[in-house]
C-alpha atoms as a PDB file:
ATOM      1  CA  UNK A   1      19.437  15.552  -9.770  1.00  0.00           C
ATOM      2  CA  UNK A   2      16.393  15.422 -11.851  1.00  0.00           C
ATOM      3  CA  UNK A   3      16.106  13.341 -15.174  1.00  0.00           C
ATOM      4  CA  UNK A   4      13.543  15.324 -17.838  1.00  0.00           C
ATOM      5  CA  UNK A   5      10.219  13.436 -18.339  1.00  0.00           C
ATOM      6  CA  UNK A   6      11.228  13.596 -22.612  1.00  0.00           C
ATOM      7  CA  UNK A   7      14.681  12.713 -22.364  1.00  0.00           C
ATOM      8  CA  UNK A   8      14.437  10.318 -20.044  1.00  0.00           C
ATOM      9  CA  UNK A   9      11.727   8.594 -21.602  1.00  0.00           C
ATOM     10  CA  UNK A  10      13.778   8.259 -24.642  1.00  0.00           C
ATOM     11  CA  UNK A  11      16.604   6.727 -23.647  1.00  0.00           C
ATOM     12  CA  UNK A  12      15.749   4.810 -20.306  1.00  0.00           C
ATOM     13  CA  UNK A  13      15.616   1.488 -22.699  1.00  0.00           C
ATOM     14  CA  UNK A  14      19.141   1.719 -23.473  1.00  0.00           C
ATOM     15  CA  UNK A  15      20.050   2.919 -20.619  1.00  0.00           C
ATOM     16  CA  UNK A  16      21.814   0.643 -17.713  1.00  0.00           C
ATOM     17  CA  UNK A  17      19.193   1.533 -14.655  1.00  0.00           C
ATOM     18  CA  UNK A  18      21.428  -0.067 -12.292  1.00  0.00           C
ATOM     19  CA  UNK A  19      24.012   2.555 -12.712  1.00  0.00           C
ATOM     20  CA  UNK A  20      21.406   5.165 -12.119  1.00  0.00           C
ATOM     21  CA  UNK A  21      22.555   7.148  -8.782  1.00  0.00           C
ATOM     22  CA  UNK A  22      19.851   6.516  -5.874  1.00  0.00           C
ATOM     23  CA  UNK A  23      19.315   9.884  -5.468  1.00  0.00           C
ATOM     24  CA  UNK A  24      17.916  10.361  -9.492  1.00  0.00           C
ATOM     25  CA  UNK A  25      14.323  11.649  -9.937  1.00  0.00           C
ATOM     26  CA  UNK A  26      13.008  10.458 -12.441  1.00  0.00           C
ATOM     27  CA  UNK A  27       9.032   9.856 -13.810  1.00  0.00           C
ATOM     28  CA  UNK A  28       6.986   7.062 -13.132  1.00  0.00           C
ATOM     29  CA  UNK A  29       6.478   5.668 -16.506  1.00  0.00           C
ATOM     30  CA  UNK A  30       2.926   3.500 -16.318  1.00  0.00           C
ATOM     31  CA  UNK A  31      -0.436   3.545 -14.506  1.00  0.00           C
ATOM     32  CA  UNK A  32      -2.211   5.675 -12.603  1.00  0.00           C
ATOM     33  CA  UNK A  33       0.699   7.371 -11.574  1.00  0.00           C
ATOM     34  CA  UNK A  34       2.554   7.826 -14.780  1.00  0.00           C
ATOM     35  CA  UNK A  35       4.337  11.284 -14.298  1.00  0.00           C
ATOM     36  CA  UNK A  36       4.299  11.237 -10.981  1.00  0.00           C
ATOM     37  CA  UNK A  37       8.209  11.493  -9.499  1.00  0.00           C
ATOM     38  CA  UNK A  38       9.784   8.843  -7.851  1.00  0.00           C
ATOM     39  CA  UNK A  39      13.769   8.211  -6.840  1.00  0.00           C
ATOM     40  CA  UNK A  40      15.576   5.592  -9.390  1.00  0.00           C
ATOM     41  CA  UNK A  41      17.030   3.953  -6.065  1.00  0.00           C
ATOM     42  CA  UNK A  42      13.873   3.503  -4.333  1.00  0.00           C
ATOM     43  CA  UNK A  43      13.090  -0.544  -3.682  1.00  0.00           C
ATOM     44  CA  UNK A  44      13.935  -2.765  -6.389  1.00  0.00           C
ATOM     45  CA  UNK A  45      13.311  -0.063  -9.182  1.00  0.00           C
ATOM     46  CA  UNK A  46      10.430  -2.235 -10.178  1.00  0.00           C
ATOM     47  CA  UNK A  47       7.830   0.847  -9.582  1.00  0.00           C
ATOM     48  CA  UNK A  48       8.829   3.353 -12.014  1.00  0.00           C
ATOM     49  CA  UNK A  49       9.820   0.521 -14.294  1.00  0.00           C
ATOM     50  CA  UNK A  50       6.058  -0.278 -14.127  1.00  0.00           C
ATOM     51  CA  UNK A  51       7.136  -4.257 -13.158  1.00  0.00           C
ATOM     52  CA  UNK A  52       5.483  -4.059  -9.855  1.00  0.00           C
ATOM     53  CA  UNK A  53       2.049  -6.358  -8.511  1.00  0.00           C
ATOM     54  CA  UNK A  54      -0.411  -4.945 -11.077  1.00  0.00           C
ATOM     55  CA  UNK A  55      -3.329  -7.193  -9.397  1.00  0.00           C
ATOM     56  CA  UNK A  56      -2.830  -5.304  -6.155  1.00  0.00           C
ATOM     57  CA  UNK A  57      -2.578  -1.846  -8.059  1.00  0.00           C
ATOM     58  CA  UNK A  58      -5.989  -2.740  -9.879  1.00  0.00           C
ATOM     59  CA  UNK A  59      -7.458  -4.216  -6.598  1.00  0.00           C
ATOM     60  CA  UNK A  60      -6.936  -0.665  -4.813  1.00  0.00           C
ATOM     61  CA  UNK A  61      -7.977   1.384  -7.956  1.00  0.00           C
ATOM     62  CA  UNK A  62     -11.346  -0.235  -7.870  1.00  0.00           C
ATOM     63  CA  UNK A  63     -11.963  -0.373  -4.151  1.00  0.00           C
ATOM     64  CA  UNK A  64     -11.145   3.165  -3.461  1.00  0.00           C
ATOM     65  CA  UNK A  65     -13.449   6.458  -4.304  1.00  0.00           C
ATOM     66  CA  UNK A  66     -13.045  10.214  -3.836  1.00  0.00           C
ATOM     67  CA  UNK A  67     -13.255  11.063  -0.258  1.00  0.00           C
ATOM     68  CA  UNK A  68     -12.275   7.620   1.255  1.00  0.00           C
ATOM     69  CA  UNK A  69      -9.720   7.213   3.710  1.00  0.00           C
ATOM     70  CA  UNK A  70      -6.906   4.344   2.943  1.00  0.00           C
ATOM     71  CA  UNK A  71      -4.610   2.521   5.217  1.00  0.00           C
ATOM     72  CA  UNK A  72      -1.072   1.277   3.321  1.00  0.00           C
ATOM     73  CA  UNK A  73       0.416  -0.988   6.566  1.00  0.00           C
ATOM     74  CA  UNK A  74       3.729  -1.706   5.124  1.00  0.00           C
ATOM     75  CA  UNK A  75       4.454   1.079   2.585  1.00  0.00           C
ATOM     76  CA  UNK A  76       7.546   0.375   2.051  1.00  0.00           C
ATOM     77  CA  UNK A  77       8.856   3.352   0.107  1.00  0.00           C
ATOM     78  CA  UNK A  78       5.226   4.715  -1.222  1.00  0.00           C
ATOM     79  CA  UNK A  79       4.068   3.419  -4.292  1.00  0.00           C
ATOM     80  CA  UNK A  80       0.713   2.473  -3.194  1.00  0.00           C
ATOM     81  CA  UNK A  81       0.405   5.545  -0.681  1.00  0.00           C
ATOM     82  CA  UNK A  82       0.901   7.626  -3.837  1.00  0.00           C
ATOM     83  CA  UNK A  83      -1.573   5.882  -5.616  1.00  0.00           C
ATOM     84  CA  UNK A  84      -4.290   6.025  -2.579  1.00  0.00           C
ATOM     85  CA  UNK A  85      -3.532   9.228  -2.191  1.00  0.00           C
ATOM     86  CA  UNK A  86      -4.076  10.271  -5.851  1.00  0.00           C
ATOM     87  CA  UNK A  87      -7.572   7.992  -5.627  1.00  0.00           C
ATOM     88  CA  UNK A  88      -8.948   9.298  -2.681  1.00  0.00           C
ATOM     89  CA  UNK A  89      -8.780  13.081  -3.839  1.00  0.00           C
ATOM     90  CA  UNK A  90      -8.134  15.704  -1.549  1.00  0.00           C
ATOM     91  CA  UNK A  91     -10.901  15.481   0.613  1.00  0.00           C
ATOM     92  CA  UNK A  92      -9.941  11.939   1.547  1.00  0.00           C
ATOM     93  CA  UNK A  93      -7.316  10.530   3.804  1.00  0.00           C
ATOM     94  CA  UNK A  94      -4.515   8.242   3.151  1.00  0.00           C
ATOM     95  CA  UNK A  95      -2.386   7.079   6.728  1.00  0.00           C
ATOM     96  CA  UNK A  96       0.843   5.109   5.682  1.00  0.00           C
ATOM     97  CA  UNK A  97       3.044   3.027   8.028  1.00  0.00           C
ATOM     98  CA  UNK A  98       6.776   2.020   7.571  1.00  0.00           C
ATOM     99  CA  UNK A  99       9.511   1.125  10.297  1.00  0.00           C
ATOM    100  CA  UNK A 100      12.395   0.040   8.046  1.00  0.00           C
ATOM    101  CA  UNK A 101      14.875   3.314   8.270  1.00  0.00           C
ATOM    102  CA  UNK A 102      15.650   3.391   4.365  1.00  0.00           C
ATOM    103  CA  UNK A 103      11.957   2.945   2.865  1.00  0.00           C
ATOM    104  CA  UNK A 104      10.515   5.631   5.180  1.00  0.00           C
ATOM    105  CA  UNK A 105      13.102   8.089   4.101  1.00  0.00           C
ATOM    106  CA  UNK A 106      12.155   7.057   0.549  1.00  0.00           C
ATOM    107  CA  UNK A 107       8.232   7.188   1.285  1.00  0.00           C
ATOM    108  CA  UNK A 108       9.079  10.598   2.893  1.00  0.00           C
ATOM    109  CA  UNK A 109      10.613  12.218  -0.045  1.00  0.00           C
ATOM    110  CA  UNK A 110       8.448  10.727  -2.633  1.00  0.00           C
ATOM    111  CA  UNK A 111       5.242  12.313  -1.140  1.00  0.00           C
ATOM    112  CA  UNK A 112       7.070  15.346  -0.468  1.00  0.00           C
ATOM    113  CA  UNK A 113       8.643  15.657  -4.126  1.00  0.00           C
ATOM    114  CA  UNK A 114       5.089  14.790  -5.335  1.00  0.00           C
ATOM    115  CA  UNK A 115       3.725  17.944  -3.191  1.00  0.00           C
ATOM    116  CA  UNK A 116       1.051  15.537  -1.541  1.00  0.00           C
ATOM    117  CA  UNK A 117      -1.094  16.877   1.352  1.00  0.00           C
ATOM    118  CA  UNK A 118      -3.194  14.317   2.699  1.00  0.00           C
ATOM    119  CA  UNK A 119      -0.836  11.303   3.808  1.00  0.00           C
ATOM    120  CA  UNK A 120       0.041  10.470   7.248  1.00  0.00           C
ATOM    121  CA  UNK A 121       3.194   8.596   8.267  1.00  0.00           C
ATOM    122  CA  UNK A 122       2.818   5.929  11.172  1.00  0.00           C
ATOM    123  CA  UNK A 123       5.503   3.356  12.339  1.00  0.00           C
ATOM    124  CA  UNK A 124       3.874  -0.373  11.332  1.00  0.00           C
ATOM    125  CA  UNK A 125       0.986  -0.754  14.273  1.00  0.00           C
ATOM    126  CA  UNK A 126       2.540  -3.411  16.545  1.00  0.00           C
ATOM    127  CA  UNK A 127       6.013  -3.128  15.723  1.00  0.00           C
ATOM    128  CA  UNK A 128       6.620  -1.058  18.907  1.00  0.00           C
ATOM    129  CA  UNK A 129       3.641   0.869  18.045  1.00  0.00           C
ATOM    130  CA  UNK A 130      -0.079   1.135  19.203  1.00  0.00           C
ATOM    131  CA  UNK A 131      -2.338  -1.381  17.095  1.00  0.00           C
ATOM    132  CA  UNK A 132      -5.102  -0.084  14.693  1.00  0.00           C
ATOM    133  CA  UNK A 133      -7.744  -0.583  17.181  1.00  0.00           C
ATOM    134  CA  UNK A 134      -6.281   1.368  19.608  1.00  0.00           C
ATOM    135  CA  UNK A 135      -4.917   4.226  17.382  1.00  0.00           C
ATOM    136  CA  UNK A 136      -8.376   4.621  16.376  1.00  0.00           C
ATOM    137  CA  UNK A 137     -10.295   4.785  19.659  1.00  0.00           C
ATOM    138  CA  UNK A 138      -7.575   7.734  20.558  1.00  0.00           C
ATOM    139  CA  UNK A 139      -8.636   9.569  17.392  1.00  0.00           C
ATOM    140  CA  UNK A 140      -5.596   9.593  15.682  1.00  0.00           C
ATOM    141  CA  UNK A 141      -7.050   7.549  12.734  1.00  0.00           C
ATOM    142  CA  UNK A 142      -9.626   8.430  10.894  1.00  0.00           C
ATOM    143  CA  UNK A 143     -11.962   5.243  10.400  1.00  0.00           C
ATOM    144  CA  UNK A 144     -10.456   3.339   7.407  1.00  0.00           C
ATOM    145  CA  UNK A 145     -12.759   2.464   3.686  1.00  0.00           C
ATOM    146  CA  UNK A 146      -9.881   0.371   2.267  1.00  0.00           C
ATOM    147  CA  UNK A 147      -6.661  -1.550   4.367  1.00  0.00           C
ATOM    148  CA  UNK A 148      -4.123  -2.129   2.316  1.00  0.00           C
ATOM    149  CA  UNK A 149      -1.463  -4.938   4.249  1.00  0.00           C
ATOM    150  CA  UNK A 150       1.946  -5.837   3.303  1.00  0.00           C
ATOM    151  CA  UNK A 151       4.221  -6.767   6.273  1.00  0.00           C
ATOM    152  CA  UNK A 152       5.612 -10.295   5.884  1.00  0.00           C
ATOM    153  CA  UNK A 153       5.380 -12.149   8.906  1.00  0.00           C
ATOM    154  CA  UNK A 154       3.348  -9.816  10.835  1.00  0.00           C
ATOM    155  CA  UNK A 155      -0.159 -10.078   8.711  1.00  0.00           C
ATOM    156  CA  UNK A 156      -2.101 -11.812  11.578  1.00  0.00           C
ATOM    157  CA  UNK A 157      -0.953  -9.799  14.425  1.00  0.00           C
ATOM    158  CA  UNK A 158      -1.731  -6.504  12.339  1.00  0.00           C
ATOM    159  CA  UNK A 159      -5.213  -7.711  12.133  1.00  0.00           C
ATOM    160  CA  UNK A 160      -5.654  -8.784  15.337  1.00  0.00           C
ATOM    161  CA  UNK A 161      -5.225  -5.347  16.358  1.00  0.00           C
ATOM    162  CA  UNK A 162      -7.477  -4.760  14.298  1.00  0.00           C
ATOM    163  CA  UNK A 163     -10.913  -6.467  14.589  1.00  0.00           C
ATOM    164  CA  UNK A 164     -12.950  -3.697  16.422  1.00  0.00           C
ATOM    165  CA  UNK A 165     -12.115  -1.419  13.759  1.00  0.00           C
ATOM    166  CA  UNK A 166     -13.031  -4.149  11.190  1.00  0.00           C
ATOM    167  CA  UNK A 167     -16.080  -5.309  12.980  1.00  0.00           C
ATOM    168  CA  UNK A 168     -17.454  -1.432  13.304  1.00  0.00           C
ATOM    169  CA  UNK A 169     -15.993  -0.059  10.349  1.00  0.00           C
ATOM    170  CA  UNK A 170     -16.012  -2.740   8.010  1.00  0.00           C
ATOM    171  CA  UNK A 171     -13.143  -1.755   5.151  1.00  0.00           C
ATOM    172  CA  UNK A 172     -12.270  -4.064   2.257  1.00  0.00           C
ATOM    173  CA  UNK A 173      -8.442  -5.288   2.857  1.00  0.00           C
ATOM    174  CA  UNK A 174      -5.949  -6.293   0.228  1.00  0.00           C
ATOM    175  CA  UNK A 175      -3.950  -8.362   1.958  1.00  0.00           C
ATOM    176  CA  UNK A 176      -0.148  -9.906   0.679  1.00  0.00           C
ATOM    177  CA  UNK A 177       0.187 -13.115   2.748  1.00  0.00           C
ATOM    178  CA  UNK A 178       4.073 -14.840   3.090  1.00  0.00           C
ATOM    179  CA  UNK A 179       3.544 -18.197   4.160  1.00  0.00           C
ATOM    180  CA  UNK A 180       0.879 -20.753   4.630  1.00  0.00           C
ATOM    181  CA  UNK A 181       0.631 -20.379   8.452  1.00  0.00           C
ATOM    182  CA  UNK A 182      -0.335 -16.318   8.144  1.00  0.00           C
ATOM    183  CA  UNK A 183      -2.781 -17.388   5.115  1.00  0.00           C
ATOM    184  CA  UNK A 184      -4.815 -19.668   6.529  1.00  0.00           C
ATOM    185  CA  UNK A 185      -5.273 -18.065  10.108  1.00  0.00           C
ATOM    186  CA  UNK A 186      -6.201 -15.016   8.388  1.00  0.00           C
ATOM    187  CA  UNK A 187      -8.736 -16.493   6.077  1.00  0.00           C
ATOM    188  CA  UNK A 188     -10.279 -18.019   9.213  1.00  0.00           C
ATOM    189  CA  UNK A 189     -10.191 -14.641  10.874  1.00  0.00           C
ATOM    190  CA  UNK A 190     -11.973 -13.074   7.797  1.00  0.00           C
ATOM    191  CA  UNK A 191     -14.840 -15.720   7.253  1.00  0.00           C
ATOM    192  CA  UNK A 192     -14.989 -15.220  11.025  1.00  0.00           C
ATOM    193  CA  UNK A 193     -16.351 -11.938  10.517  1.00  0.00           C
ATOM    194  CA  UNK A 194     -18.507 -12.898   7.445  1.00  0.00           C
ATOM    195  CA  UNK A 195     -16.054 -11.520   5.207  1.00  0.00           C
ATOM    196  CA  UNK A 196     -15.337 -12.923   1.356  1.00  0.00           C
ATOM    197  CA  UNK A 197     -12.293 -13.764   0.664  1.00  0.00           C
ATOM    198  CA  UNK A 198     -10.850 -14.231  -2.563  1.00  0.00           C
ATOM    199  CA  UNK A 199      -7.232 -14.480  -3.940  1.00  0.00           C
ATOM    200  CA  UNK A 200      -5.647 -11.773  -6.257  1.00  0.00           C
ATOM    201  CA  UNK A 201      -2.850 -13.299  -7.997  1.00  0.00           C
ATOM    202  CA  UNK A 202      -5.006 -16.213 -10.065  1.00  0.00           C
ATOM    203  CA  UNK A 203      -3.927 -18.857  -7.990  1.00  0.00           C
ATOM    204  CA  UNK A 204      -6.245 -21.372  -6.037  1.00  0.00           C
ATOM    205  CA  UNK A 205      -7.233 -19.620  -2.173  1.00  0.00           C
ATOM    206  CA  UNK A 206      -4.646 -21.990  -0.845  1.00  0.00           C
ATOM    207  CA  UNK A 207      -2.030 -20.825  -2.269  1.00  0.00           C
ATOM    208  CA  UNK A 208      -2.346 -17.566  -3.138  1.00  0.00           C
ATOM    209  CA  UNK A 209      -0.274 -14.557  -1.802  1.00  0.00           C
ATOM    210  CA  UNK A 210      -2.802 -11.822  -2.558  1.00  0.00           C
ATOM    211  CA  UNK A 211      -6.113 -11.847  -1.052  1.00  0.00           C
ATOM    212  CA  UNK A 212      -8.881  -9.686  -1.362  1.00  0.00           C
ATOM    213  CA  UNK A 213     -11.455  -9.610   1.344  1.00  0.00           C
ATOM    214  CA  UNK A 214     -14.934  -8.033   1.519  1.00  0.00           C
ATOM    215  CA  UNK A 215     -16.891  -7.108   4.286  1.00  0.00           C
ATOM    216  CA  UNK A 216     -20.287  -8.206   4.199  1.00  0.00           C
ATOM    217  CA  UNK A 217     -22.462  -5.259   3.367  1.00  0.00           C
ATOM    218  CA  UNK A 218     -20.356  -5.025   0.240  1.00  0.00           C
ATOM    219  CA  UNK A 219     -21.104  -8.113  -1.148  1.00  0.00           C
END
């Protein structure tokens, strides 16, 4: 079922979204992707809404250029693999990784309703999968420009796997943190490496849940 960019556009403030079937395309309705189509029951329905983190959307639209290739670890169901994907042009690369069953089905449909050719679905590197490090010395990534991490819980162990590909590569992450613990050991990892870290969300370092780390050539 497919809602009409005019119509839609029209009525969807008066409209109830949460009686909006799962399964109704509709158009992204701000940002970069404004047009695009997404499903009304993907997530929270904060995406097409245009309610979602607009400090991690503008973090990725001004790390990532024409021919780059993106990592999105912890899709969920595509937003910001649409938006790297769009960014990065067709000559670049965008390799997305989701485990949870009903957000890969949704980042499956919304890149193939969206007629996008140059994403690559993983499973979450060391959720039962091979880490970054490792998927890379096999060849099956491309060597990343940008890392883009949301996987609560798991943020440290993701980069972990990690580091060689950091340390020869050096990308700029974007990195949601969800507790203090997996903040501060991966700021220490970071500076480690001579990266700068900074926080995304206007809160003090400490405290933030959005951080934004540079390697140091980029500086």
């Amino acid at each position: 079922m497919d809602i009409s960019r005019p119509s839609f556009a029209a009525q969807v403030a008066h409209f109830p979204v949460r009686l909006l079937p799962k399964t109704v395309k509709v158009p992204l309705l701000r940002g970069a992707l404004r047009g695009r189509w997404w499903f009304a029951g993907a997530s929270t329905r904060k995406y097409w809404l245009g309610k979602h983190d607009l400090e991690r959307e503008e973090a990725i639209t001004s790390c990532l250029r024409p021919d780059h290739v993106f990592y999105d670890i912890g899709a969920e169901v595509g937003y910001y693999t649409l938006l790297g994907a769009h960014l990065v042009g067709e000559r670049g690369q965008v390799f997305s990784f989701e485990n949870e069953l009903e957000n890969l089905s949704f980042l499956t449909k919304h890149v193939q309703i969206n007629h996008v050719s140059n994403v690559t679905i993983f499973g979450v590197p060391g959720e039962g999968e091979a880490s970054i490090d490792t998927l890379v010395g096999q060849g099956k990534l491309t060597p990343p420009s940008v890392i883009h991490i949301h996987v609560p819980g798991k943020e440290l162990t993701i980069l972990q796997g990690a580091i060689e590909t950091l340390k020869r590569y050096s990308p700029v992450i974007i990195l949601g943190v969800s507790d203090d613990q997996q903040r501060t050991s991966s700021i220490y990892l970071f500076r480690g490496m001579s990266y700068q870290v900074m926080s995304l969300d206007y809160r003090p370092l400490k405290t933030s849940r959005e951080l934004l780390a540079r390697p140091p050539k980029s500086q």
